[in-house]
Structures are given as C-alpha cells and as structure tokens.
Protein backbone atom coordinates (compact mmCIF):
# COMPACT_ATOMS: atom_id res chain seq x y z
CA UNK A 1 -58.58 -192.99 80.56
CA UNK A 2 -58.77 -196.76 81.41
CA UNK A 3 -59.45 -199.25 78.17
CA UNK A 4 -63.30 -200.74 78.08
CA UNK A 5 -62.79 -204.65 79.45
CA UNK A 6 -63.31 -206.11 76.30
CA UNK A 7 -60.14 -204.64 75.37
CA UNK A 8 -57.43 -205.77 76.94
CA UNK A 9 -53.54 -204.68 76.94
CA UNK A 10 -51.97 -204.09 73.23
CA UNK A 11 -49.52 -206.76 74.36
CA UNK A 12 -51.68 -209.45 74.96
CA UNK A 13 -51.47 -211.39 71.42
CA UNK A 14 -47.45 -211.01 71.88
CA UNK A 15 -47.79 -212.52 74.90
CA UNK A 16 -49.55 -215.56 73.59
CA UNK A 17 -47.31 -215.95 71.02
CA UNK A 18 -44.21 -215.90 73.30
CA UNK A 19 -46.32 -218.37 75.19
CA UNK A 20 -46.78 -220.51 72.13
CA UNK A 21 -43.43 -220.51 70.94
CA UNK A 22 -42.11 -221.91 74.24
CA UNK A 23 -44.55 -224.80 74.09
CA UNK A 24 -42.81 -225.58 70.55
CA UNK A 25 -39.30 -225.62 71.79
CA UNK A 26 -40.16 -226.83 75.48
CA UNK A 27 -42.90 -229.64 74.76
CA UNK A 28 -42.44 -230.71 71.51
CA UNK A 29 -38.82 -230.16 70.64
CA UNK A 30 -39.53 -227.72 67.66
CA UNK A 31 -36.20 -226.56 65.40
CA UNK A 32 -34.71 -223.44 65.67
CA UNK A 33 -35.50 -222.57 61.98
CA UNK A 34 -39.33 -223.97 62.79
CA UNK A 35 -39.10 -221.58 65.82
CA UNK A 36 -38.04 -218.44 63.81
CA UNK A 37 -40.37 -219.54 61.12
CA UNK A 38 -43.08 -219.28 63.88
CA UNK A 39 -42.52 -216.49 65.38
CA UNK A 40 -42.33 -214.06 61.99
CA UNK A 41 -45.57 -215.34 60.99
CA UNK A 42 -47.44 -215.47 64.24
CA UNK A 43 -45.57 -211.96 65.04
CA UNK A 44 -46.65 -210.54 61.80
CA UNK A 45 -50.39 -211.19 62.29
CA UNK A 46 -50.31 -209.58 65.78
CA UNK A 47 -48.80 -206.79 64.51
CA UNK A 48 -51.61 -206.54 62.03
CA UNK A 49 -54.24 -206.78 64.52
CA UNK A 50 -53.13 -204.35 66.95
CA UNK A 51 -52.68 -202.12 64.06
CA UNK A 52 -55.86 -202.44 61.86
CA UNK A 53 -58.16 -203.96 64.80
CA UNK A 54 -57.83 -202.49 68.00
CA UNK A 55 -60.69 -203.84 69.27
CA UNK A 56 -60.26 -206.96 68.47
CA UNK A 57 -57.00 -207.20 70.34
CA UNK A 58 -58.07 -210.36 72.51
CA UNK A 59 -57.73 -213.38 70.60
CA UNK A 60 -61.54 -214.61 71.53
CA UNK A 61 -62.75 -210.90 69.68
CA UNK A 62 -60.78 -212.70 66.46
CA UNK A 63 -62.87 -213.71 63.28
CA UNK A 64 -62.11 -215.78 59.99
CA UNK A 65 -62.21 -212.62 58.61
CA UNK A 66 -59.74 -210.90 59.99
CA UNK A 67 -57.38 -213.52 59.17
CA UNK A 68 -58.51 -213.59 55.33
CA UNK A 69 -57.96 -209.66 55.43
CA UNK A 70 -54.45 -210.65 56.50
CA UNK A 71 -53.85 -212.76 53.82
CA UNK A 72 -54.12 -210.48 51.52
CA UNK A 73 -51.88 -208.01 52.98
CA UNK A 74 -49.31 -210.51 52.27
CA UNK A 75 -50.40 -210.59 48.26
CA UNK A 76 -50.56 -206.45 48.47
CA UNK A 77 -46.84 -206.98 49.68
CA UNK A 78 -46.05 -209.30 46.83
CA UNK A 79 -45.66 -212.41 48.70
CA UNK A 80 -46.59 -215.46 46.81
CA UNK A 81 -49.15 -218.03 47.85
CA UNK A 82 -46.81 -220.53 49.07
CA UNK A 83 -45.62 -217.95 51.70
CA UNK A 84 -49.63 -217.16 52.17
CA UNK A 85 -50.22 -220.53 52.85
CA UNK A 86 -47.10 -220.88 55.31
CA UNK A 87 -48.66 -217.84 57.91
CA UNK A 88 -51.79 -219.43 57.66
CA UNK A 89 -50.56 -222.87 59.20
CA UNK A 90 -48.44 -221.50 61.70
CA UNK A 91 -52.05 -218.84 62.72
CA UNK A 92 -53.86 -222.08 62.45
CA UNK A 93 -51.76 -224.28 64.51
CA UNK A 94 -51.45 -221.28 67.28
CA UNK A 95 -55.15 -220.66 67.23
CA UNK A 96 -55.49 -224.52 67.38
CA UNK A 97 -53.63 -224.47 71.24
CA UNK A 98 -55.18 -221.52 71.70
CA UNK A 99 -58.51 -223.54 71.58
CA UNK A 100 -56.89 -226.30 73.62
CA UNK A 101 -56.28 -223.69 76.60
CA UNK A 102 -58.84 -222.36 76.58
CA UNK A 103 -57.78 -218.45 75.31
CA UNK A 104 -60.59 -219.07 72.46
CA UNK A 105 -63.64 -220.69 72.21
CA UNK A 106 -63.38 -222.23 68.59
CA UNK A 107 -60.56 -222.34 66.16
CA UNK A 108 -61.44 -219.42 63.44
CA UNK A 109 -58.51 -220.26 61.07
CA UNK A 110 -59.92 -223.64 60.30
CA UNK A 111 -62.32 -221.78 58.61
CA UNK A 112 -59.67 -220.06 56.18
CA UNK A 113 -59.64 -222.01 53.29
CA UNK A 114 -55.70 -222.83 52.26
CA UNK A 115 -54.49 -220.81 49.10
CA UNK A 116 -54.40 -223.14 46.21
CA UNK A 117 -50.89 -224.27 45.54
CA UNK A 118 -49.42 -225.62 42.34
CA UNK A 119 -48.20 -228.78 42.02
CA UNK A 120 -44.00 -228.31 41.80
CA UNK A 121 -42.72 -231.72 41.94
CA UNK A 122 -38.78 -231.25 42.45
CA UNK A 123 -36.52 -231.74 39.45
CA UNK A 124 -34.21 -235.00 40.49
CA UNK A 125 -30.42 -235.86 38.52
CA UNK A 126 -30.43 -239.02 37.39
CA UNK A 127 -28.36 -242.03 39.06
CA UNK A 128 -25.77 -241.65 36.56
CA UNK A 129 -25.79 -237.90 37.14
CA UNK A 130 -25.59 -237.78 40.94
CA UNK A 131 -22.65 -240.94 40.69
CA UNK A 132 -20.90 -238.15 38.27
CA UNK A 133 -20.93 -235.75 40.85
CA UNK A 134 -20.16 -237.86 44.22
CA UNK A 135 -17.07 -239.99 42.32
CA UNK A 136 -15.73 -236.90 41.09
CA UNK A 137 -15.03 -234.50 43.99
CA UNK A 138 -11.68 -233.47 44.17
CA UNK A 139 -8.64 -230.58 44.99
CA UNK A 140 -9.68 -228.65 41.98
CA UNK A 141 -13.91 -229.18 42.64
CA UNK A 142 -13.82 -228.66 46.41
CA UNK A 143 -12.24 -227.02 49.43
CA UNK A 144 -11.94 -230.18 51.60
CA UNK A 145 -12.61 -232.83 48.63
CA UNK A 146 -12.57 -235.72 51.64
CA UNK A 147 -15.17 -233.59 53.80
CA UNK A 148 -17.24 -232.51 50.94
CA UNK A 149 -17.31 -235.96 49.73
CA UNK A 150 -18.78 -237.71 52.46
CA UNK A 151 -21.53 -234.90 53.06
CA UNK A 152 -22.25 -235.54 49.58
CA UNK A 153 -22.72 -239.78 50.40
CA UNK A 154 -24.67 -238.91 53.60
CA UNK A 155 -27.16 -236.52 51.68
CA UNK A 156 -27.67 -238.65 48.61
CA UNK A 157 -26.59 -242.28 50.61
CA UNK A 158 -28.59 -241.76 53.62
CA UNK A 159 -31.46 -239.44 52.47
CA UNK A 160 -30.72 -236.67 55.61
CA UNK A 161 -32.08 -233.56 55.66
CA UNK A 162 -29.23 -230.86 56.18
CA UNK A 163 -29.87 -229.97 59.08
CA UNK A 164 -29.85 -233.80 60.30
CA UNK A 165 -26.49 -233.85 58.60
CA UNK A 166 -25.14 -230.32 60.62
CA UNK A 167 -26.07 -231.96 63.52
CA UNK A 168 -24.41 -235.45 63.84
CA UNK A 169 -22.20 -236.01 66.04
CA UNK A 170 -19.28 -238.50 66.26
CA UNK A 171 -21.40 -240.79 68.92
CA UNK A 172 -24.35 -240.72 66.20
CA UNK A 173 -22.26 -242.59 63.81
CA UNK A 174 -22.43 -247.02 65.04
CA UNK A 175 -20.07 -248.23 63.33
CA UNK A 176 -20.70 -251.72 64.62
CA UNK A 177 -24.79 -251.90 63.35
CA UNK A 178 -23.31 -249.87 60.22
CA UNK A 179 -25.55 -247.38 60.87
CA UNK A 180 -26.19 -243.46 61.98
CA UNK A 181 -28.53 -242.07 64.42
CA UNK A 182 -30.52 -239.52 63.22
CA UNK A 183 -32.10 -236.75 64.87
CA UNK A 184 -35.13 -235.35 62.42
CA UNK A 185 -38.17 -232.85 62.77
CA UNK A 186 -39.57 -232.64 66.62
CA UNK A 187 -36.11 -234.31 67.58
CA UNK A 188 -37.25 -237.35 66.74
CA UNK A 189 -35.05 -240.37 66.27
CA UNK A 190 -34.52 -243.25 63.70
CA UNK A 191 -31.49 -245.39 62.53
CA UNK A 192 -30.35 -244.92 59.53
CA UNK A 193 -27.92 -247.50 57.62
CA UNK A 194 -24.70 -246.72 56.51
CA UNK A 195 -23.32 -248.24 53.17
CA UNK A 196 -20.20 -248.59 52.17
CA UNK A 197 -19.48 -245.83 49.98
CA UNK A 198 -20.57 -243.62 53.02
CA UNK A 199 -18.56 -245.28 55.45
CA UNK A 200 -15.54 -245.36 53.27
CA UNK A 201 -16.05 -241.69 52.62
CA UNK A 202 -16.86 -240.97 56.21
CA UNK A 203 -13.61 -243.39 57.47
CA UNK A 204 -11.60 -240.76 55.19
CA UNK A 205 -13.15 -237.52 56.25
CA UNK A 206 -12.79 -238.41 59.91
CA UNK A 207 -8.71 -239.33 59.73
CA UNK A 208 -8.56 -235.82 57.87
CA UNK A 209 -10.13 -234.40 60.77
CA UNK A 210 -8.30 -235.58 63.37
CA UNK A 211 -5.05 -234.85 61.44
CA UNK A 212 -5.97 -231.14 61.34
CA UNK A 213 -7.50 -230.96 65.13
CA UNK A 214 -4.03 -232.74 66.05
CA UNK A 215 -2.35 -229.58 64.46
CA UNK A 216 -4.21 -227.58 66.55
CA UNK A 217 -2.29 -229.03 69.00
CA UNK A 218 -4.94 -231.59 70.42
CA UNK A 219 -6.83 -229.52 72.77
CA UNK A 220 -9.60 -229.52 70.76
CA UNK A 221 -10.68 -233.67 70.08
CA UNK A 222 -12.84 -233.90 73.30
CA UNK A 223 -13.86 -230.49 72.77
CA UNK A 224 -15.94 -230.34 69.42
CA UNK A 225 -18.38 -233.71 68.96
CA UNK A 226 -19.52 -232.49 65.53
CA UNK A 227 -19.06 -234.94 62.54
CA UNK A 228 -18.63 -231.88 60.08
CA UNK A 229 -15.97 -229.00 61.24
CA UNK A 230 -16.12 -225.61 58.98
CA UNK A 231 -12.48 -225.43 56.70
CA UNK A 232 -10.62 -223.21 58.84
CA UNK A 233 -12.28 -224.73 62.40
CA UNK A 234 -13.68 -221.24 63.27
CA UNK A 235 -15.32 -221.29 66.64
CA UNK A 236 -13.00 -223.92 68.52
CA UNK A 237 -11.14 -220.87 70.48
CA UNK A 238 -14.19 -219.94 72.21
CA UNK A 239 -15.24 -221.93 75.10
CA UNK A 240 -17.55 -224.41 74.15
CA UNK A 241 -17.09 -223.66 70.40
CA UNK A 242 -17.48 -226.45 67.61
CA UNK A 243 -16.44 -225.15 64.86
CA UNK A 244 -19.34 -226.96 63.50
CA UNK A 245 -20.36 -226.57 59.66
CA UNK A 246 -23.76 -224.44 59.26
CA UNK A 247 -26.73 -225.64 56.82
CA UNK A 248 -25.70 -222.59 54.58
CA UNK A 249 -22.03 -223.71 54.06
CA UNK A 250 -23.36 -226.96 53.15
CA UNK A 251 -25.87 -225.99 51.07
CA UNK A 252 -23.07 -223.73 49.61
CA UNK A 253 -20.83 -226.46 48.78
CA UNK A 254 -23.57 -228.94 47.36
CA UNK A 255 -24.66 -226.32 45.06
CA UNK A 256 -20.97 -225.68 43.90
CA UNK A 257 -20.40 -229.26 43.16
CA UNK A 258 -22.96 -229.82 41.73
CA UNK A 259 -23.14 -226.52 38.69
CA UNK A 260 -19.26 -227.60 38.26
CA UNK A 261 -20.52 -230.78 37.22
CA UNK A 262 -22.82 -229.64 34.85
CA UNK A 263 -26.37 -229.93 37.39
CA UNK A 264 -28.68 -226.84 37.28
CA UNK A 265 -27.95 -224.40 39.70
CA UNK A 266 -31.31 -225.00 41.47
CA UNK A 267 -29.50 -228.38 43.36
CA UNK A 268 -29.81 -228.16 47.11
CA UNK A 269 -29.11 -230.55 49.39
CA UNK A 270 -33.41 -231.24 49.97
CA UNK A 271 -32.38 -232.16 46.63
CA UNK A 272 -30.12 -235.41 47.11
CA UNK A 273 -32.66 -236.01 50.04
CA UNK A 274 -35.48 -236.23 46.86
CA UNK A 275 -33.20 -238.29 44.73
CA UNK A 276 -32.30 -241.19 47.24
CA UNK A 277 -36.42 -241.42 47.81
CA UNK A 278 -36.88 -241.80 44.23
CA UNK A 279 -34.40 -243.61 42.60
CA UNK A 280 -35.02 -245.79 45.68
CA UNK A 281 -38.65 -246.22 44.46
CA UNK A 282 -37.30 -246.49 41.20
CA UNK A 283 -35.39 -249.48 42.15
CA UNK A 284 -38.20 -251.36 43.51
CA UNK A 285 -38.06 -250.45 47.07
CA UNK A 286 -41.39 -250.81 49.24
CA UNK A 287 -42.91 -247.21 49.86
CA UNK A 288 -43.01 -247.79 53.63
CA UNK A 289 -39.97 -248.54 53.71
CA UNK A 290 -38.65 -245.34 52.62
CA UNK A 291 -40.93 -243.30 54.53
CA UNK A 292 -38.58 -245.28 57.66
CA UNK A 293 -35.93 -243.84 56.11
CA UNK A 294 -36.70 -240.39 55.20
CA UNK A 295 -38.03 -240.08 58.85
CA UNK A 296 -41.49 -239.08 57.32
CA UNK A 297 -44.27 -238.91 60.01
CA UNK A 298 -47.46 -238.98 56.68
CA UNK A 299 -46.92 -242.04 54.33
CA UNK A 300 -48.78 -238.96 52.04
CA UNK A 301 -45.33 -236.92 52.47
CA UNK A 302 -43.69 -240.27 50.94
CA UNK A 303 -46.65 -240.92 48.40
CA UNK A 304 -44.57 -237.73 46.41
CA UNK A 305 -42.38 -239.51 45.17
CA UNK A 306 -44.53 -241.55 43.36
CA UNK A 307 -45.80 -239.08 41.74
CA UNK A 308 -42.19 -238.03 40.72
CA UNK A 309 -41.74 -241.18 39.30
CA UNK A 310 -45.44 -241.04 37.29
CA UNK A 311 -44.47 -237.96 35.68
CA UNK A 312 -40.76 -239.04 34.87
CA UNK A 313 -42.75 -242.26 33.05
CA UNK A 314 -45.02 -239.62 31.68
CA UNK A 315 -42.12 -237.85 30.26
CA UNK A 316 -40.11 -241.14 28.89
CA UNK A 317 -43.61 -242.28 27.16
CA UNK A 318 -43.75 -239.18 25.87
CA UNK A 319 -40.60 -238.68 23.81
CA UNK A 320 -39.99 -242.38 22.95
CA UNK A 321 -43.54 -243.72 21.80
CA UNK A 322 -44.59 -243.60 18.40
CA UNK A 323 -48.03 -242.97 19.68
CA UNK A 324 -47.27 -240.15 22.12
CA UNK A 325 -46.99 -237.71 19.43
C-alpha cells in the first residue's frame, strides 16, 4: 500500500538534517563539537516526529506545536532548561535555512518562545589567585610543568578558548609581531598578542619539545605542526599522526592545577578565558577592545563581563560598607 502524497518517506527529515549539517561544515566552517552538537539535537527532534507524528513527517506539515510538545519531552527526561533551550536554537536555526530553501514556507520555531534561563554569571579567581597558580607550576603540580605552564599563560594571557589553544600550530605563533594567530568559532581569524610571560613560557615549552621529538629520533619535527603534543606523543607512529593534546587533557590538567592550588574544582579552562576579560575590564581596558580579543562576534557576548564586574562591586559594597548591612 503506497503512502498518501502528503506523506512523504520516513527518511525525509534525516535527510534534511544531513543536508543541513553539511552546509555548517561546508559553507560556514562550523566546529566539530558545533557539528555533533547539531546533529543530536536536530536528530533527536526527527526522531520524535517520525515517532509521535507520522503525518507530519514533511517539514512544511510542522507546527509550533509540535516543537513545544518536544520540549517537554526533554523536561519528562529530566533535562534542564539550559539543554531545552540548546535543541531549540539548533531546530530554530535548521528551520531558519529550511525557510531560506525553500523546504518550508515560514519559520515555526520562531514562534517557540526560549525557556527562561537564570542568570549564572561565572565565578572568576582573583589576579592574585590565578598569578598563584600560573607562577607555581612545577615537577610535583604537573606532568610536563614547562607544557602545562604555558597552556596555562595562553588561556589566562591570551584569553583562547581551548579549543583555539588545541589547535595552534607552530606557524600560528609570529614571533616577530609578538603575536598568535587564532583560529575561533566559524574558523574565523584574529591576532592575538603575545606578552612576555607567554612567550617566555612558550620559548621554554617549545625547546622541551623539540628535545623529546629529537629522542624520537627526529623523524617526527616536520611531521606534527601542533604547538601542544600529549606527554607520551601518542599518535606520531601513525601516518599523519600529531600526537596533538585533546580539549579534555587540557581541561584535565587546568582543573588539576588549579584544586592543588586551592581553586574550586569547578575551574575550566572557559574559566581563565572569563578571567583575562574581566580583570581586563577591571583594569580599565575599553570594552571593544576586548571583544577584539576574545574573538566575540556580539559586543552583548562582551557586555557579560560587565556585569561580572557589577556584581563583584555589589559584593565588595556589600561586606565592607557600614551602610550595606
């Protein structure tokens, strides 16, 4: 028995997804972790359709509705609303080329209404607490303490994200224009200077590195362009292999660092990217400026740290005026 035309092949949404998810890595130079993000959203909700609305397996048959329903089968499944609110971009921003193709007539998830998110600004060491930790790596605090140290300057000295950081490459650093070329969000590039507790770091990491790709028996140095090599140089024995360090290991050894020198636990590496924003601001640096530097594409992204900084005033007034309590 042939379907009714109005209802097309199961695998149609799938289809548009693939579709979708090749314009973000072809056309607009999405990240592999946007990419997966993407896809287990945009997968989920097809999944949900062709499950729970057979008929409305086209993406023109789709309503507002169905996507609310959606919604809260994430809730039913315990999800919070932050992950709630992440499906819904990634359904809006498919439905939104799906409009632009012409697959749909309107975009239906700009009618969803965004779940309402609290306001978490990120807890940021101090200056004096983030100096503590940087000055103080060594044998006993890290596995490579000359490695480790100048991931450390580069996250809190330069403001990368980690993946920026995984991803450098020995061309990327200038040592001339003392400064690194950065590869951010949509592979989009800005300069980035370079101070001189990074370079010095950096200058020691790299001799380190070449010392123990020499032992290898210096094969390897034309082989493996990343900045940042994993401990035991895993990978370099298969053709092509870098043996470069993942996001995880570095978030790993950040993290480490950091609790051994008496941070909370929570410290990332998003979270020295936060603190050389701030104390920036802090130190009377334009707001434009940083949002340069942090490779933001909103000035509103930027704008967050000034509210960090409000509430950090809030919290000084607070405990120190007479008046405050």
């Amino acid at each position: 028995m042939t379907a009714p035309p109005h209802q097309p092949s199961a695998s149609l949404l799938d289809t548009l997804v693939d579709d979708y998810l090749r314009v973000l890595a072809n056309e607009r130079g999405a990240s592999a972790h946007t990419l997966r993000a993407y896809q287990r959203e945009l997968k989920g909700f097809a999944a949900y359709m062709t499950k729970h609305h057979a008929g409305q397996r086209s993406p023109d048959r789709i309503e507002h509705t169905h996507i609310r329903a959606f919604l809260g089968t994430l809730y039913e499944r315990g999800l919070s609303k932050a992950s709630a609110a992440r499906s819904l971009a990634a359904i809006r921003s498919w439905f939104k080329w799906l409009a632009r193709t012409g697959h749909v007539g309107k975009n239906v998830a700009s009618l969803v209404s965004t779940p309402r998110l609290p306001k978490h600004l990120p807890r940021v060491p101090s200056i004096e607490q983030l100096n503590r930790v940087v000055d103080s790596v060594d044998d006993e605090a890290a596995s490579w303490p000359a490695r480790d140290r100048a991931i450390l300057e580069l996250l809190y000295g330069c403001g990368l994200r980690n993946a920026e950081l995984t991803g450098l490459n020995l061309d990327d650093i200038h040592w001339a224009n003392e400064a690194v070329l950065v590869r951010g969000k949509g592979n989009k590039q800005r300069y980035v200077p370079l101070g001189d507790a990074a370079a010095l770091a950096l200058r020691a990491y790299l001799s380190e590195r070449s010392n123990r790709l020499s032992a290898t028996g210096g094969a390897f140095h034309a082989a493996t362009p990343a900045v940042f090599l994993n401990l035991r140089l895993r990978g370099l024995v298969r053709p092509g292999g870098e043996a470069r360090l993942t996001t995880r290991s570095v978030a790993r050894i950040v993290k480490r660092l950091a609790i051994q020198r008496g941070l909370s636990s929570d410290v990332h590496p998003h979270t020295l990217r936060h603190a050389f924003g701030t104390h920036l601001l802090e130190e009377g640096a334009d707001l434009r400026a940083i949002q340069e530097l942090l490779g933001h594409e909103r000035l509103s992204t930027t704008q967050r740290y000034t509210q960090l900084t409000n509430a950090q005033l809030q919290h000084v007034y607070d405990d120190t005026h007479p008046r405050a309590k």
